[in-house]
Protein backbone atom coordinates (compact mmCIF):
# COMPACT_ATOMS: atom_id res chain seq x y z
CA UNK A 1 -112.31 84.12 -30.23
CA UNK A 2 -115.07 85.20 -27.54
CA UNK A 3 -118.08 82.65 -27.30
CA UNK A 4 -121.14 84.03 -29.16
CA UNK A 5 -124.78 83.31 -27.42
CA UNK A 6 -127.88 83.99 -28.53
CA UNK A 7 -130.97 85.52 -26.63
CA UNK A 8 -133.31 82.91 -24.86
CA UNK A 9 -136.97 84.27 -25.91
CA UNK A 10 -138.31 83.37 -22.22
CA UNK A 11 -135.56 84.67 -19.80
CA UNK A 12 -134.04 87.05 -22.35
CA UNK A 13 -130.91 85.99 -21.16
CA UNK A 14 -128.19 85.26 -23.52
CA UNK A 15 -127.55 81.69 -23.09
CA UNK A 16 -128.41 79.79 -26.32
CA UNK A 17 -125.09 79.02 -28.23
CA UNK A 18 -124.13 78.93 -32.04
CA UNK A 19 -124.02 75.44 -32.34
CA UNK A 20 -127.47 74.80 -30.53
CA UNK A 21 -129.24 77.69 -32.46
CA UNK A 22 -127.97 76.35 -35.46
CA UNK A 23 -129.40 72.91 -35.23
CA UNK A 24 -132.66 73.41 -33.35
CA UNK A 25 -136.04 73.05 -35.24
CA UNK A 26 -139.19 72.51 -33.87
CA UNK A 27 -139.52 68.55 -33.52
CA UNK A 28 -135.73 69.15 -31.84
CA UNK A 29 -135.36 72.69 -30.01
CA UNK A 30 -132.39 74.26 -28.35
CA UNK A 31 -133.15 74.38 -24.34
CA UNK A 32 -131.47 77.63 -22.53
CA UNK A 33 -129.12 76.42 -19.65
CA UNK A 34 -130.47 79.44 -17.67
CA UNK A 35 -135.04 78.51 -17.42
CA UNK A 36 -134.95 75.23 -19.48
CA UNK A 37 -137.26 76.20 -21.94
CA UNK A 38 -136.91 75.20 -25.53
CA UNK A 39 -137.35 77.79 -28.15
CA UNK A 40 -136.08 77.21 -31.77
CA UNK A 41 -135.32 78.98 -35.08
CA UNK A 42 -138.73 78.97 -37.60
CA UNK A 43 -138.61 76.55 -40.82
CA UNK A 44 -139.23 79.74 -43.13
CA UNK A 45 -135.43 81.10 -42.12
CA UNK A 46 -133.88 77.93 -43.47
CA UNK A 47 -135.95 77.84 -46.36
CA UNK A 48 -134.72 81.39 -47.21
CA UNK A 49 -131.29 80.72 -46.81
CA UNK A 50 -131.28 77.32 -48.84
CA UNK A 51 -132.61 79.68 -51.91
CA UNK A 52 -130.68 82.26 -51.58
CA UNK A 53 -127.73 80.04 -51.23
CA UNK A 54 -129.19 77.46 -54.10
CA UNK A 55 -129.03 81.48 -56.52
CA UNK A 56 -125.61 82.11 -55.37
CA UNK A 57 -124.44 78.68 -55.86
CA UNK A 58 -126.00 78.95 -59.61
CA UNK A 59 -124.29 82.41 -60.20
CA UNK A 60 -121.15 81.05 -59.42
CA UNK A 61 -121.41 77.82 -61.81
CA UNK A 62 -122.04 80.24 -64.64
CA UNK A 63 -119.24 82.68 -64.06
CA UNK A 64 -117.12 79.35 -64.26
CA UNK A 65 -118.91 78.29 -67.20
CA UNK A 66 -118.30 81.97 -68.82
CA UNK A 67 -114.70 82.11 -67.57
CA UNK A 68 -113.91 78.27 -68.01
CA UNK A 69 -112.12 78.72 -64.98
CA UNK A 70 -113.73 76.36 -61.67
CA UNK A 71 -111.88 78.75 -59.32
CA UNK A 72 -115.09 80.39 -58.93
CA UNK A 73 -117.12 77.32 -57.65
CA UNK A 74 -114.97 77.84 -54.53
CA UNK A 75 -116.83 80.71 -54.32
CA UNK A 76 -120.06 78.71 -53.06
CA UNK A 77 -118.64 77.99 -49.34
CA UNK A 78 -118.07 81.36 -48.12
CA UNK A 79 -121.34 82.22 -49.76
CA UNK A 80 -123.07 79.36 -47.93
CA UNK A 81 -121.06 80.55 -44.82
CA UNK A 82 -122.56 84.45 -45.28
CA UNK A 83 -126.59 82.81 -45.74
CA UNK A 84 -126.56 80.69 -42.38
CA UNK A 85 -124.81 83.79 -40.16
CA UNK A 86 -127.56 85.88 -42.21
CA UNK A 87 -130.39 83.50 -42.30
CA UNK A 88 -130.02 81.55 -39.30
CA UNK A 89 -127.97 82.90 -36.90
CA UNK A 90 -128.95 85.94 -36.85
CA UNK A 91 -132.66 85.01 -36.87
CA UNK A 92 -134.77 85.40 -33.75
CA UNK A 93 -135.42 82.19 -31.94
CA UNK A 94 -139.62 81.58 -31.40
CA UNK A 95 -141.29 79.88 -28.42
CA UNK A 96 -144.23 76.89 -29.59
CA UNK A 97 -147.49 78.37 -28.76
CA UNK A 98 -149.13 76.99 -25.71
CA UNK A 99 -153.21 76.30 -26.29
């Protein structure tokens, strides 16, 4: 499986990888290997994809309930796996503004 990187928002290189996109916020950014400048993924994109995965996660305990069948609460990881590529990854990364 080919390596997936992200575009650095100062040398518009892509650089940034899954894994450090993924966990950078703004107290803990992701730093491109190519310029060394941190950039990270805004607070608003996680918030979005925890409530869109929290209404997913709630339509899937009441098809269970309906059903009485907890099959479908297996249905909740791929689901969470669809909001972060959605949400996060495929987010734009943002510089901090210099005053």
């Amino acid at each position: 499986m080919p390596k997936v990187l992200h575009l650095c928002p100062h040398c518009h290189k892509e650089e940034i990888s899954s894994y450090q996109k993924l966990f950078s916020v703004s107290f803990s950014p992701a730093v491109c290997p190519a310029c060394n400048q941190e950039s990270f993924v805004p607070i608003i994109q996680a918030l979005i994809m925890l409530t869109v995965w929290t209404i997913l996660t709630w339509v899937f305990i009441g098809l269970s309930i309906m059903s009485s069948m907890s099959f479908f609460l297996l249905g909740t990881i791929p689901a969470f796996i669809v909001c972060v590529d959605k949400y996060i990854l495929k987010a734009p990364l943002v510089t901090r503004q210099q005053n």
